[in-house]
Protein backbone atom coordinates (compact mmCIF):
# COMPACT_ATOMS: atom_id res chain seq x y z
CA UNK A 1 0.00 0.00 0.00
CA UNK A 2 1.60 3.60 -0.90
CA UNK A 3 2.24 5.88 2.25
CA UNK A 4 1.22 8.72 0.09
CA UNK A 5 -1.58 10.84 1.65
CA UNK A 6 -4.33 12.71 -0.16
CA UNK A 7 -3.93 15.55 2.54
CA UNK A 8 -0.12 15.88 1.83
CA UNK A 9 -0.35 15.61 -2.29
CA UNK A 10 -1.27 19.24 -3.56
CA UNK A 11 -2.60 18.08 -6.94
CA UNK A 12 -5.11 15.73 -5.47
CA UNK A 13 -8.79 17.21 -5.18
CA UNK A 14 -10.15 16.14 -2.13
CA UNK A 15 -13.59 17.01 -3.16
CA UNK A 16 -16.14 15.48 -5.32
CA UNK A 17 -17.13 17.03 -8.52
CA UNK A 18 -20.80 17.99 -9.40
CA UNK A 19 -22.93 15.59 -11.13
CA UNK A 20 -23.03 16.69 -14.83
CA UNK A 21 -26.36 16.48 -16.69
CA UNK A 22 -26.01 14.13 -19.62
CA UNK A 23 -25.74 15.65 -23.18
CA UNK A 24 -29.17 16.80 -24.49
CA UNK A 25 -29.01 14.44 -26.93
CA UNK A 26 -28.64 11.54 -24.49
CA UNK A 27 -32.14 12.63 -22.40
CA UNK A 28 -35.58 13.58 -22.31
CA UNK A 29 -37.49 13.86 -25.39
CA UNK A 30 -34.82 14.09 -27.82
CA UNK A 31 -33.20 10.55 -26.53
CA UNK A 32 -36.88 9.72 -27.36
CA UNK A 33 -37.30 10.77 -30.72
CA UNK A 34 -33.80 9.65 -31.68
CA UNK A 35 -34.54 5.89 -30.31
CA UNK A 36 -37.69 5.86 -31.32
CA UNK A 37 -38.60 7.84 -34.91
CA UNK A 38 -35.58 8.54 -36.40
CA UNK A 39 -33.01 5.95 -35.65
CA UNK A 40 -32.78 4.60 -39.15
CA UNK A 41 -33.01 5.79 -42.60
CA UNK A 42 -36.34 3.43 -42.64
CA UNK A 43 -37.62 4.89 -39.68
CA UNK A 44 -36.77 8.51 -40.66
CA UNK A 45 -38.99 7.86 -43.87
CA UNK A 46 -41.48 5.66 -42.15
CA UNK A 47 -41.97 8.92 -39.42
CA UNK A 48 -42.17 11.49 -42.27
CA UNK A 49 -44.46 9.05 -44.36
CA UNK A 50 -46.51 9.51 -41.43
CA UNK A 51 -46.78 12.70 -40.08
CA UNK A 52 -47.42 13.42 -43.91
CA UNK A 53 -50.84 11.27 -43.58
CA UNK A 54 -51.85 12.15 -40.23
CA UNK A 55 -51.03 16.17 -41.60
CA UNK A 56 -53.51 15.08 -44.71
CA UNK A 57 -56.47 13.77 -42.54
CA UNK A 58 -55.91 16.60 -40.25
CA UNK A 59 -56.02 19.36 -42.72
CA UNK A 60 -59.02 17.68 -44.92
CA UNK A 61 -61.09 17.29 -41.53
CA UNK A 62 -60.33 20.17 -39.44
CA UNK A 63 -62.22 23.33 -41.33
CA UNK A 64 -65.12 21.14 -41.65
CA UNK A 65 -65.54 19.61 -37.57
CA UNK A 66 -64.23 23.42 -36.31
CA UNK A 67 -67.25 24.83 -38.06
CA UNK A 68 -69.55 22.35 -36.73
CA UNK A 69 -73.21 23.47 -35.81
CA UNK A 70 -74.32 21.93 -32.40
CA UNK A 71 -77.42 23.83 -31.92
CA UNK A 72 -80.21 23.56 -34.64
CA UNK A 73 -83.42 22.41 -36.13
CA UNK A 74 -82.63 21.81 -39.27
CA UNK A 75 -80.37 20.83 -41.81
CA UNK A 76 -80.94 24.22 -43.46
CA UNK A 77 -80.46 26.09 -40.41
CA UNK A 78 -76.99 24.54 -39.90
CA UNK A 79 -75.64 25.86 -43.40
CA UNK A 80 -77.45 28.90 -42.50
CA UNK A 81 -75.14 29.16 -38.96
CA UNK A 82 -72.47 28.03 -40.71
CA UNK A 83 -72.20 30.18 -43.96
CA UNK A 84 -73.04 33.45 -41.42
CA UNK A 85 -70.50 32.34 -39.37
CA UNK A 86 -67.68 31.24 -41.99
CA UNK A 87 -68.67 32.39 -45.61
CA UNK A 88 -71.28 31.43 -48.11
CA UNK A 89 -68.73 28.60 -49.27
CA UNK A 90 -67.53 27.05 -45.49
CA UNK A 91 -68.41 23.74 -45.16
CA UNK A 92 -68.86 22.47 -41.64
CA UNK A 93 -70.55 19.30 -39.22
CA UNK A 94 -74.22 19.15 -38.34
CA UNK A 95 -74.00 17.39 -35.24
CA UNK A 96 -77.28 19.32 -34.22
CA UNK A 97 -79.23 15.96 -35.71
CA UNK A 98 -77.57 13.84 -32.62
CA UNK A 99 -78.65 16.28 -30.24
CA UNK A 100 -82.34 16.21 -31.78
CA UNK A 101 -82.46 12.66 -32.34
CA UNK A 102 -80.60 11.01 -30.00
CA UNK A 103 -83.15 9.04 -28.13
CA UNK A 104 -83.54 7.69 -31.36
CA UNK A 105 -80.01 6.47 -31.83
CA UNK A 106 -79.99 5.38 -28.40
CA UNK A 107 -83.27 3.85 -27.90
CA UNK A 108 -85.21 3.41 -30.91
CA UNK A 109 -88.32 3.50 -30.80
CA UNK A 110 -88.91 2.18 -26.98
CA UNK A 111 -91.41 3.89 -25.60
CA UNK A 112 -89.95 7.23 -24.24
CA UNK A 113 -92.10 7.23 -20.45
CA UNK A 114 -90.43 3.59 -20.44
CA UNK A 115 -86.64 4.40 -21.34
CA UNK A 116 -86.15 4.06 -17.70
CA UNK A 117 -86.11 0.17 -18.18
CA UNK A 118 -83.45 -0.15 -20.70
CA UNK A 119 -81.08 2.18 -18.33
CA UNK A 120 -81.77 0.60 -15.26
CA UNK A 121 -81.08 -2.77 -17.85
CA UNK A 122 -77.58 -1.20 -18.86
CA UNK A 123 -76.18 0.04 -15.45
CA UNK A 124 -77.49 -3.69 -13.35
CA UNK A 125 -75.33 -5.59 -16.29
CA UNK A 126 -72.28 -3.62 -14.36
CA UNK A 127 -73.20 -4.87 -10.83
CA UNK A 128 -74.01 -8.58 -12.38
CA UNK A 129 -70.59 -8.32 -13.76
CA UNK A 130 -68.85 -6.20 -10.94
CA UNK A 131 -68.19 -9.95 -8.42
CA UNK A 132 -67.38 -11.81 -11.72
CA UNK A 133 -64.90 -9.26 -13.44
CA UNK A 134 -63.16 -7.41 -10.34
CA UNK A 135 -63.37 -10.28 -7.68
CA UNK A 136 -60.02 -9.37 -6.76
CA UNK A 137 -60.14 -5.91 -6.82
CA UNK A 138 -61.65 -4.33 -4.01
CA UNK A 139 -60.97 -0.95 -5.50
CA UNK A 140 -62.07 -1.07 -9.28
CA UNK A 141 -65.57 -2.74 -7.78
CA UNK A 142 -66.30 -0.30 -5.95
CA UNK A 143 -66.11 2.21 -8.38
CA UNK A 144 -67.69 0.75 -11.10
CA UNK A 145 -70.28 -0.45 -8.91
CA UNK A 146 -70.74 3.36 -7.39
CA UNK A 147 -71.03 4.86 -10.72
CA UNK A 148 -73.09 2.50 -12.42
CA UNK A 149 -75.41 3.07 -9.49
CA UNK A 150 -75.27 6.79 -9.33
CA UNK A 151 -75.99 7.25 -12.97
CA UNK A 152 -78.22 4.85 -13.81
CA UNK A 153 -80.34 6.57 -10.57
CA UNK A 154 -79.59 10.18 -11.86
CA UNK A 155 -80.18 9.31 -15.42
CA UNK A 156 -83.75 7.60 -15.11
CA UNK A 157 -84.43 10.57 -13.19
CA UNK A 158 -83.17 12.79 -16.00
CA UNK A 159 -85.63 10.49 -18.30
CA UNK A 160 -88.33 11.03 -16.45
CA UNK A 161 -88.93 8.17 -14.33
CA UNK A 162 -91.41 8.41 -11.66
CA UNK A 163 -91.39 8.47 -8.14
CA UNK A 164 -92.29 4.74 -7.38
CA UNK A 165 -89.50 3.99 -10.61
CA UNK A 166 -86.81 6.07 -8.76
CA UNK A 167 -87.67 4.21 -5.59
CA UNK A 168 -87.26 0.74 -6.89
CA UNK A 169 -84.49 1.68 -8.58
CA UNK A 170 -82.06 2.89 -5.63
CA UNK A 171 -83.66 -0.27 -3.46
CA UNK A 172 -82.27 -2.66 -6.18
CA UNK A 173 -78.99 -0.73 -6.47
CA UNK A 174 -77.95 -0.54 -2.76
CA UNK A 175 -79.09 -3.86 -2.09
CA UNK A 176 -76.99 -5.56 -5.03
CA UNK A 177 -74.27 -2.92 -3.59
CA UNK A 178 -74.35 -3.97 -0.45
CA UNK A 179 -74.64 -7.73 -1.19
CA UNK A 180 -71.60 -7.36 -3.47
CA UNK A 181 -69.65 -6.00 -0.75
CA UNK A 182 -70.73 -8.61 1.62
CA UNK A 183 -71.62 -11.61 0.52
CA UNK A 184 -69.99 -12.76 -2.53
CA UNK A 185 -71.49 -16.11 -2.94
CA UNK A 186 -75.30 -14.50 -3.07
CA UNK A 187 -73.67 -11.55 -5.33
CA UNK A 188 -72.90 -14.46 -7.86
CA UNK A 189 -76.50 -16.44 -7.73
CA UNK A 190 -77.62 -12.64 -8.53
CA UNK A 191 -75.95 -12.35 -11.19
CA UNK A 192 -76.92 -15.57 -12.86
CA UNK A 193 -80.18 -14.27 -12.32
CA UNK A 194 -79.55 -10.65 -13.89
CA UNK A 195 -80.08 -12.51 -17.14
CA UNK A 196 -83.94 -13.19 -16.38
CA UNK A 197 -84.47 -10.27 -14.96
CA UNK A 198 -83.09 -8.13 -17.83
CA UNK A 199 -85.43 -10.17 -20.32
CA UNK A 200 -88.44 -8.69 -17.59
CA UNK A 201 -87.84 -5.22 -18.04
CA UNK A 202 -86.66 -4.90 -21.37
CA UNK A 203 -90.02 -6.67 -23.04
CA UNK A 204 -92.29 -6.38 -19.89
CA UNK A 205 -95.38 -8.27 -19.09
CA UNK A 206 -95.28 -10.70 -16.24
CA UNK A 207 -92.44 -11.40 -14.52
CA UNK A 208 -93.48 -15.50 -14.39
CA UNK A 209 -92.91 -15.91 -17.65
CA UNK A 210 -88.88 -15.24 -17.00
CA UNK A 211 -89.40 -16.77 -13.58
CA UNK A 212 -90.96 -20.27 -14.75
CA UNK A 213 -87.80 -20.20 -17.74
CA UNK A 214 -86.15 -20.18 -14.93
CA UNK A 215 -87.32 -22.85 -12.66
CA UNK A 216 -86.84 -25.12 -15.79
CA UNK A 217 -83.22 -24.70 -15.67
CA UNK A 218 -83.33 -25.58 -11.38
CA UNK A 219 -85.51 -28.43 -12.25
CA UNK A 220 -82.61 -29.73 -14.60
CA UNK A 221 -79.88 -29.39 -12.22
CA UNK A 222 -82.12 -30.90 -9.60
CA UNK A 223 -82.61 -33.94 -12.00
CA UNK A 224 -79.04 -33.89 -12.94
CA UNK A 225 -78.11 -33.99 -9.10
CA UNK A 226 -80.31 -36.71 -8.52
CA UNK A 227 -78.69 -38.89 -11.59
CA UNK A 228 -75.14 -37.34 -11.35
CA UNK A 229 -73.97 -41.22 -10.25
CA UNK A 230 -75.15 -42.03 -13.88
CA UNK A 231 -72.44 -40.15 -15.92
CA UNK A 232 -73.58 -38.30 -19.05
CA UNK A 233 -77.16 -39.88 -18.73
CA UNK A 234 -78.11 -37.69 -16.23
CA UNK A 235 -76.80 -34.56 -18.35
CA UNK A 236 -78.98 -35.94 -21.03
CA UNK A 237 -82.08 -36.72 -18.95
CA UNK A 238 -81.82 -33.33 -17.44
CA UNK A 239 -81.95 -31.40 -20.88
CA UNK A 240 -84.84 -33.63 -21.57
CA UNK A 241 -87.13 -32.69 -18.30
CA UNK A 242 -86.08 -29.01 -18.95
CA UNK A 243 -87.23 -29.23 -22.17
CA UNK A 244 -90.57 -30.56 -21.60
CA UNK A 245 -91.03 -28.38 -18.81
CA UNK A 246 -90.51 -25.16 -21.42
CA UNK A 247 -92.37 -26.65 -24.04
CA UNK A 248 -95.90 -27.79 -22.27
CA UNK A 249 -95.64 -27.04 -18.62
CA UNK A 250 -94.14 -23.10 -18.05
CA UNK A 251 -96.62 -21.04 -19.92
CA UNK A 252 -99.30 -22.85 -18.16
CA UNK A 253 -97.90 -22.58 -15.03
CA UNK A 254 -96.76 -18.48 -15.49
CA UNK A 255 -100.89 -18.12 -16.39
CA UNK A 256 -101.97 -19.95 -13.32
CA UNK A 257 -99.71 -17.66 -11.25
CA UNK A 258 -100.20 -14.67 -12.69
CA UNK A 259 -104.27 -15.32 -12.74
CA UNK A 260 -103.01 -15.14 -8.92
CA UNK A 261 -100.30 -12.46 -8.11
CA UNK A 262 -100.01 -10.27 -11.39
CA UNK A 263 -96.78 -8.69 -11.09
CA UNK A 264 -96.29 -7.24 -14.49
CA UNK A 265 -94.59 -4.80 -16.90
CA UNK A 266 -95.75 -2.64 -19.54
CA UNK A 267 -95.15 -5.03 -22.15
CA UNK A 268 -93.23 -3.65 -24.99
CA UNK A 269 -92.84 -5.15 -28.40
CA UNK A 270 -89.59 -6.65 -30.06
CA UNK A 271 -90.47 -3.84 -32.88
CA UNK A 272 -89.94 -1.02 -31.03
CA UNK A 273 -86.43 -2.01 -29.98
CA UNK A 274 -83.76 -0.35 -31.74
CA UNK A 275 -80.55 1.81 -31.87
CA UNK A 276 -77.81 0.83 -29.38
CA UNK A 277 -80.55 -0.91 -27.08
CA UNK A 278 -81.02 -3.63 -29.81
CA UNK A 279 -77.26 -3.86 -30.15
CA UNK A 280 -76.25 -4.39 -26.31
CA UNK A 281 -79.16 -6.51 -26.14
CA UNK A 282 -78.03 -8.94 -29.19
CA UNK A 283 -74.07 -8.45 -28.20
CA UNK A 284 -74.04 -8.64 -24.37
CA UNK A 285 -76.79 -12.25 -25.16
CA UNK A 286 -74.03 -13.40 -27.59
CA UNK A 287 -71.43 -13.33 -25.25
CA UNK A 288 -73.02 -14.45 -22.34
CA UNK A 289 -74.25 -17.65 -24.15
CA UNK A 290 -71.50 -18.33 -26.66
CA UNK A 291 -68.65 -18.58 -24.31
CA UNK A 292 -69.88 -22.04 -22.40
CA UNK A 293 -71.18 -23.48 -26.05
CA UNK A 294 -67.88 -22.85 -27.37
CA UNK A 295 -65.90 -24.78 -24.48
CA UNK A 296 -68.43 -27.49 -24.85
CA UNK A 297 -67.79 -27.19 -29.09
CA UNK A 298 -64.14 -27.18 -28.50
CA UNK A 299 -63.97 -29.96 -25.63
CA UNK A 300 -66.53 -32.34 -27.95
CA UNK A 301 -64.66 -31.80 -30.97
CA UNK A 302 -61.35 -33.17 -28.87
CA UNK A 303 -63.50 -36.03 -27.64
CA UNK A 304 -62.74 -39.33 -28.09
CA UNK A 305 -65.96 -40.85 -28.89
CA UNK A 306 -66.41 -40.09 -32.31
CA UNK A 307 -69.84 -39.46 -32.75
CA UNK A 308 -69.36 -36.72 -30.25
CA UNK A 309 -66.18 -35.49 -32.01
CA UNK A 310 -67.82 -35.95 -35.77
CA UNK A 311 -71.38 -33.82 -34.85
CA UNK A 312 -68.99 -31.04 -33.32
CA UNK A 313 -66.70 -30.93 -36.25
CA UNK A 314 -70.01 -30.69 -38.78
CA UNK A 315 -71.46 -28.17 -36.30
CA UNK A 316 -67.88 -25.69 -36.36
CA UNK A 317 -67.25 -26.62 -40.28
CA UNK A 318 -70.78 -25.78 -41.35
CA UNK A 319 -71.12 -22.17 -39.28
CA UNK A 320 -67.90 -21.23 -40.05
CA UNK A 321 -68.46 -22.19 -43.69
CA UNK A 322 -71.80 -20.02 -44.40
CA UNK A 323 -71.19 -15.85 -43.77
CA UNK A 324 -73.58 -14.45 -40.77
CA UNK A 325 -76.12 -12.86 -42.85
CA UNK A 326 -77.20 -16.06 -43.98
CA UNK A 327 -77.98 -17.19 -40.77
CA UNK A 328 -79.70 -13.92 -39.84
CA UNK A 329 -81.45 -14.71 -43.02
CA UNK A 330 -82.84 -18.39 -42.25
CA UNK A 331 -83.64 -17.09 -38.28
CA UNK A 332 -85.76 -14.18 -40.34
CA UNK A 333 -87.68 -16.33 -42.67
CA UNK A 334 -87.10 -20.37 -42.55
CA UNK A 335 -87.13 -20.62 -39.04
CA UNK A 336 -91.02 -20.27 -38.82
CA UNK A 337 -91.27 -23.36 -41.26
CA UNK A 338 -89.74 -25.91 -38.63
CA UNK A 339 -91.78 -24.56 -35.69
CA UNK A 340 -95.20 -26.00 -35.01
CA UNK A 341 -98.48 -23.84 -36.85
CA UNK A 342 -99.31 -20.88 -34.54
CA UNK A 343 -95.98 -20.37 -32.83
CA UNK A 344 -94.94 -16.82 -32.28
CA UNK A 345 -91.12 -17.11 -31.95
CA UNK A 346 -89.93 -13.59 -31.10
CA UNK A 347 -87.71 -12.19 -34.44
CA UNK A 348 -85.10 -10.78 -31.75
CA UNK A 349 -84.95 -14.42 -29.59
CA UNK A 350 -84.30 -15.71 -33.25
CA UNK A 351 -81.64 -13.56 -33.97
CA UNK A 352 -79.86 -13.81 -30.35
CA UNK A 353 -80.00 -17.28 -31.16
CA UNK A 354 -78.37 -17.57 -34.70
CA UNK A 355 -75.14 -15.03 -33.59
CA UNK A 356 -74.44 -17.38 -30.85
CA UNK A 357 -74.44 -19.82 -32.58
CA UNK A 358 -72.35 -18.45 -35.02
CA UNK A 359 -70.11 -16.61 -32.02
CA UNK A 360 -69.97 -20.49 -30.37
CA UNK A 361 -68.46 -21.87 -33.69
CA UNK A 362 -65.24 -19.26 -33.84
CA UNK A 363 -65.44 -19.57 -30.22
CA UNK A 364 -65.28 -22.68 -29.64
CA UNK A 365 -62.01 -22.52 -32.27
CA UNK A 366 -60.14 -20.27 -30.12
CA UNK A 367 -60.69 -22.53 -26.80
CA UNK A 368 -59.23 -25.47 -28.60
CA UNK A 369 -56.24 -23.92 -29.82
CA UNK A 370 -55.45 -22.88 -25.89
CA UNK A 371 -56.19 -26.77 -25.40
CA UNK A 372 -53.61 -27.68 -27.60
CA UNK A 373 -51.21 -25.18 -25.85
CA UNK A 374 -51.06 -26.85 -23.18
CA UNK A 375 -48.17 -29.58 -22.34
CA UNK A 376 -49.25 -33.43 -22.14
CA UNK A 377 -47.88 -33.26 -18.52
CA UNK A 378 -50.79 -31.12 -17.69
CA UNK A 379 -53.04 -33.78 -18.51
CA UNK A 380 -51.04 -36.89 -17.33
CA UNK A 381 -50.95 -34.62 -13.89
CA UNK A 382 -54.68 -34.80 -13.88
CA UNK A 383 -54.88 -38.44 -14.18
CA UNK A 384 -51.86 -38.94 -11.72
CA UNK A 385 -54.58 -37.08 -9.51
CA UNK A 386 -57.10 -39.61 -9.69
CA UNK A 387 -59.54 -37.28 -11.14
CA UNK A 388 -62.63 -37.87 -13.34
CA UNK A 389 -63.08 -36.19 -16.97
CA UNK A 390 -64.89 -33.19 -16.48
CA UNK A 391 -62.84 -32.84 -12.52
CA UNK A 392 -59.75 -32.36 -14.51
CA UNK A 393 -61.56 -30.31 -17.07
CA UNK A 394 -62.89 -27.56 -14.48
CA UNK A 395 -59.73 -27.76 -12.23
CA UNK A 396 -56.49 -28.28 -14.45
CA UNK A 397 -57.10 -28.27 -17.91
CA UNK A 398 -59.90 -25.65 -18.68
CA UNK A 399 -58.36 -22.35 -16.17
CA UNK A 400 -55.24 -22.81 -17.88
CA UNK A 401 -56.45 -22.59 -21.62
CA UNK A 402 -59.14 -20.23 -20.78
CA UNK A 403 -56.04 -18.06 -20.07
CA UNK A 404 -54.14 -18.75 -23.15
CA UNK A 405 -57.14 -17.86 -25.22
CA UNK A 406 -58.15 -14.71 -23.65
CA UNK A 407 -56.83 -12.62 -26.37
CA UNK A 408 -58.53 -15.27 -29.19
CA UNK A 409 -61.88 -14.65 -27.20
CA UNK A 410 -62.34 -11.38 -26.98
CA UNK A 411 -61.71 -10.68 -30.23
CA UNK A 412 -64.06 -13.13 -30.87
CA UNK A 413 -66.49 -10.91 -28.49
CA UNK A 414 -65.41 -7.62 -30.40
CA UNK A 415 -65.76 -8.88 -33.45
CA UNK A 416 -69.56 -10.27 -32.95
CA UNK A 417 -70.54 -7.14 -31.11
CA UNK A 418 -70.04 -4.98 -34.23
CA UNK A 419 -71.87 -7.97 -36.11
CA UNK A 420 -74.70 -6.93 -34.46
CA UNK A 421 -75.51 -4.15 -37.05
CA UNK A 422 -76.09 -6.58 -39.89
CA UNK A 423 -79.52 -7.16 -37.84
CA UNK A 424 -80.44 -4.05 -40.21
CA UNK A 425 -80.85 -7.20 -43.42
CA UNK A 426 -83.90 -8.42 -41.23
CA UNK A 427 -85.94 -5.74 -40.70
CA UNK A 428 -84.27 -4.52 -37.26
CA UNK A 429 -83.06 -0.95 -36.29
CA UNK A 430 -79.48 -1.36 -35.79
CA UNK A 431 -78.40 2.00 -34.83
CA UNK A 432 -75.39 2.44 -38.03
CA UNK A 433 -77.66 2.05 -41.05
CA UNK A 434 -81.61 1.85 -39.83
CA UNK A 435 -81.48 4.34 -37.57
CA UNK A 436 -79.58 6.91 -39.35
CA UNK A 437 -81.34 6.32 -42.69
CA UNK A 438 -84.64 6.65 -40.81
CA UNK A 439 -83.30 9.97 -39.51
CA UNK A 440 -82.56 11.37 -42.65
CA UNK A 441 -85.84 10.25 -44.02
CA UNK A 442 -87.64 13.18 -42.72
CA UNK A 443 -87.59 16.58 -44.44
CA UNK A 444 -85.72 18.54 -41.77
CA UNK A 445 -82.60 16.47 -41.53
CA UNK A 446 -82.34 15.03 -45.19
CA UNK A 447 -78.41 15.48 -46.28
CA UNK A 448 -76.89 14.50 -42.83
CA UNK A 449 -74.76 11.48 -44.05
CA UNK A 450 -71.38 11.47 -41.96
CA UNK A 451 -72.80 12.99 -38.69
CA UNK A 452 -74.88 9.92 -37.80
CA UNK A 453 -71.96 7.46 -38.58
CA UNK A 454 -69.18 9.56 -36.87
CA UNK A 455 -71.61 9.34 -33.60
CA UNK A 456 -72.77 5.08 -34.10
CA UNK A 457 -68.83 4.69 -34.58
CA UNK A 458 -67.48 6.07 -31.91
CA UNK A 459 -70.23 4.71 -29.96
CA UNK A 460 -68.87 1.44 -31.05
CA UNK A 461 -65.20 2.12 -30.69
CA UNK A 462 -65.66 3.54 -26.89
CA UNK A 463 -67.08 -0.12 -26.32
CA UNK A 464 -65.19 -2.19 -28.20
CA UNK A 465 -62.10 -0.27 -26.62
CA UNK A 466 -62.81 -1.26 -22.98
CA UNK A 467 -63.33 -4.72 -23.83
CA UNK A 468 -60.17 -4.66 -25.22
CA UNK A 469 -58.20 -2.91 -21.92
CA UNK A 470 -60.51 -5.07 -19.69
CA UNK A 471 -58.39 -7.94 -21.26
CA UNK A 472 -55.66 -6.48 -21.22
CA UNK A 473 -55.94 -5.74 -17.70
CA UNK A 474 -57.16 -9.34 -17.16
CA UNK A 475 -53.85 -10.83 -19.01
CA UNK A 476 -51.85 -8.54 -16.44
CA UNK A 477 -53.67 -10.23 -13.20
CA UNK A 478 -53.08 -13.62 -14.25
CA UNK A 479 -49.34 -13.04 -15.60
CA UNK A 480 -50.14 -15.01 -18.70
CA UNK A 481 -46.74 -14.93 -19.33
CA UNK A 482 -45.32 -16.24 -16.16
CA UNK A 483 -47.57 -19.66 -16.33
């Protein structure tokens, strides 16, 4: 070691320098740009190529949304505003029509005292899906379950719902709150019953109908409880009893009961639906029901008993094989043929029913490529285990390929939920095309062609855009990545 001292050598400094800021090149947002746009000669062109087309849009759109015309009755009255305001040659938006005729995008033609309904509808999907969505997530349930709750209170209000309306409606709401909050087990029955009672105040009448659909679904699992010893018997004998109860014994029973203790709706018609209450209705159905076909599709069609596996494959081959209009097409006008003379077989329940069916097919797709993801081991673990077929299905195999496929499915979901507007081929309102060419069918609005789809679409986008983050944020919790 040298005996040389730091104290006794003058040209030793024997204090620290000042950190130096890096060079501005090195940092902050030009570091950025440098990494980032213009790093290569391909990205330098690439970046230019692109502020060039984003500059283009810009330019072409600006003039004509910064004149736009909020505040009107009239198509003629908005180029009046606008050539005041701008010149006798300024072009500019008429987004007065969506103020006018909103209810009309957003409702149809529901009846307007009853628009209540479909809101309180909307915000209870949230607190159906609140303990399925963010069970572990104390925070982001409480807050959507507070502000679905708030507005769909301040909004019926805002709608003109009654007094006795406004009453039932913040009963419901703090209850489901407060049973969320503290008892999660009776949150979830709830929500397996939000389906029935959405049905009930969307189309009215009494509530026994949707009540006695549903006892046919308890007396099933009752049967299937009794027979569960019996294997897939009992799954088939309890279809069958559930099935005879819907056909001959529910209506008769809902009459006797009613006859009794009418508790009823308004009833509204299936013609009167349209807009964005007709999609949601058709989209958030879809979902609901296509995601268990499609794991039974997928597990059947990787059965081994091969009539199972062969009706599956025809089933997948055959809906993915015909486009969705056609089946919109067959649930519009062949249906009828197959069902007995004098049914009435609601033109919505048909179409609910042909884009799950269609959603199941692609559905079930997705599934069985996570299936196939996963390692032998996984199922060789599950036998090791000693348990049955569908044990290791709802334990091992299913939780891990759900996973895999979240991506796959909610594209799936996205994808069918903008589906919903070919409805329009059939007669129904979608909101896109039937709606706004309804609008612009009367006299005072005739000419307003991009307004209406500018509003639908970003309508569309805002929801198709949060199903998207939602999974995002679902692939995050479950570190997808990390299995």
């Amino acid at each position: 070691m040298s005996d040389t001292h730091a104290q006794t050598t003058a040209y030793v400094r024997d204090t620290m320098l000042p950190p130096e800021p890096p060079p501005v090149s090195e940092s902050g947002a030009i570091k950025w740009l440098r990494d980032n746009l213009f790093s290569t000669p391909l990205n330098i062109a690439l970046t230019v190529l692109g502020i060039g087309i984003v500059w283009l849009i810009v330019s072409t759109l600006w003039p004509w949304l910064s004149h736009s015309v909020w505040n009107a009755s009239s198509m003629a009255e908005c180029r009046q505003i606008i050539a005041e305001a701008h010149g006798p040659e300024a072009t500019g938006a008429c987004f007065a029509v969506i103020k006018h005729r909103w209810n009309q995008f957003v409702f149809g033609f529901y009846p307007s005292e009853l628009y209540w309904r479909p809101v309180l509808t909307f915000g209870a999907l949230f607190l159906a899906l609140a303990p399925v969505l963010f069970a572990e997530s104390p925070v982001a349930r409480r807050i959507v379950v507070g502000t679905a709750a708030i507005l769909t209170f301040v909004i019926s209000a805002i709608l003109g719902a009654g007094t006795l309306e406004l009453g039932a409606i913040a009963v419901l709401m703090l209850g489901w709150a407060f049973l969320i909050e503290t008892r999660h087990g009776w949150a979830l029955l709830a929500s397996l019953l939000y389906p029935f009672l959405a049905v009930w105040l969307l189309w009215g009448g009494t509530i026994w109908e949707p009540a006695m659909a549903l006892a046919g679904f308890v007396i099933g699992f009752l049967v299937w409880r009794a027979l569960s010893a019996y294997g897939m018997f009992a799954f088939a004998a309890a279809a069958i009893v559930s099935a005879l109860w819907w056909l001959w014994l529910s209506d008769h029973v809902a009459q006797a009961i009613a006859s009794v203790l009418p508790l009823r709706l308004v009833p509204v018609a299936s013609d009167q639906f349209g807009g964005f209450v007709l999609s949601i209705t058709i989209g958030v159905a879809g979902i609901a029901l296509s995601l268990p076909l499609g794991i039974i599709l997928a597990l059947a069609r990787r059965s081994d008993l091969p009539v199972l596996k062969m009706m599956a494959v025809l089933f997948i081959e055959f809906i993915r094989g015909v486009p969705l209009i056609t089946l919109l097409f067959v649930a519009s006008l062949l249906l009828n043929y197959f069902l007995p003379p004098g049914t009435n077989f609601d033109i919505v329940l048909r179409v609910i029913i042909m884009v799950t069916l269609f959603a199941s097919a692609y559905m079930a797709e997705v599934i069985r490529g996570g299936l196939a993801a996963l390692p032998k081991g996984q199922y060789e673990a599950a036998d090791a285990l000693g348990l049955d077929y569908w044990k290791a299905q709802r334990l091992i195999i299913l939780p891990q390929a759900l996973k895999i496929s979240i991506p796959g499915i909610v594209s799936t979901f996205i994808g069918m939920f903008k589906d919903t507007t070919l409805v329009v081929f059939v007669g129904l309102f979608d909101p896109l095309k039937a709606m706004s060419d309804t609008i612009r069918a009367s006299f005072e609005w005739k000419g307003a062609y991009w307004e209406p789809y500018i509003f639908v679409g970003s309508i569309f986008f805002i929801l198709c855009f949060g199903m998207s983050r939602y999974s995002m944020y679902l692939e995050r919790r479950l570190k997808r990545d990390h299995r």
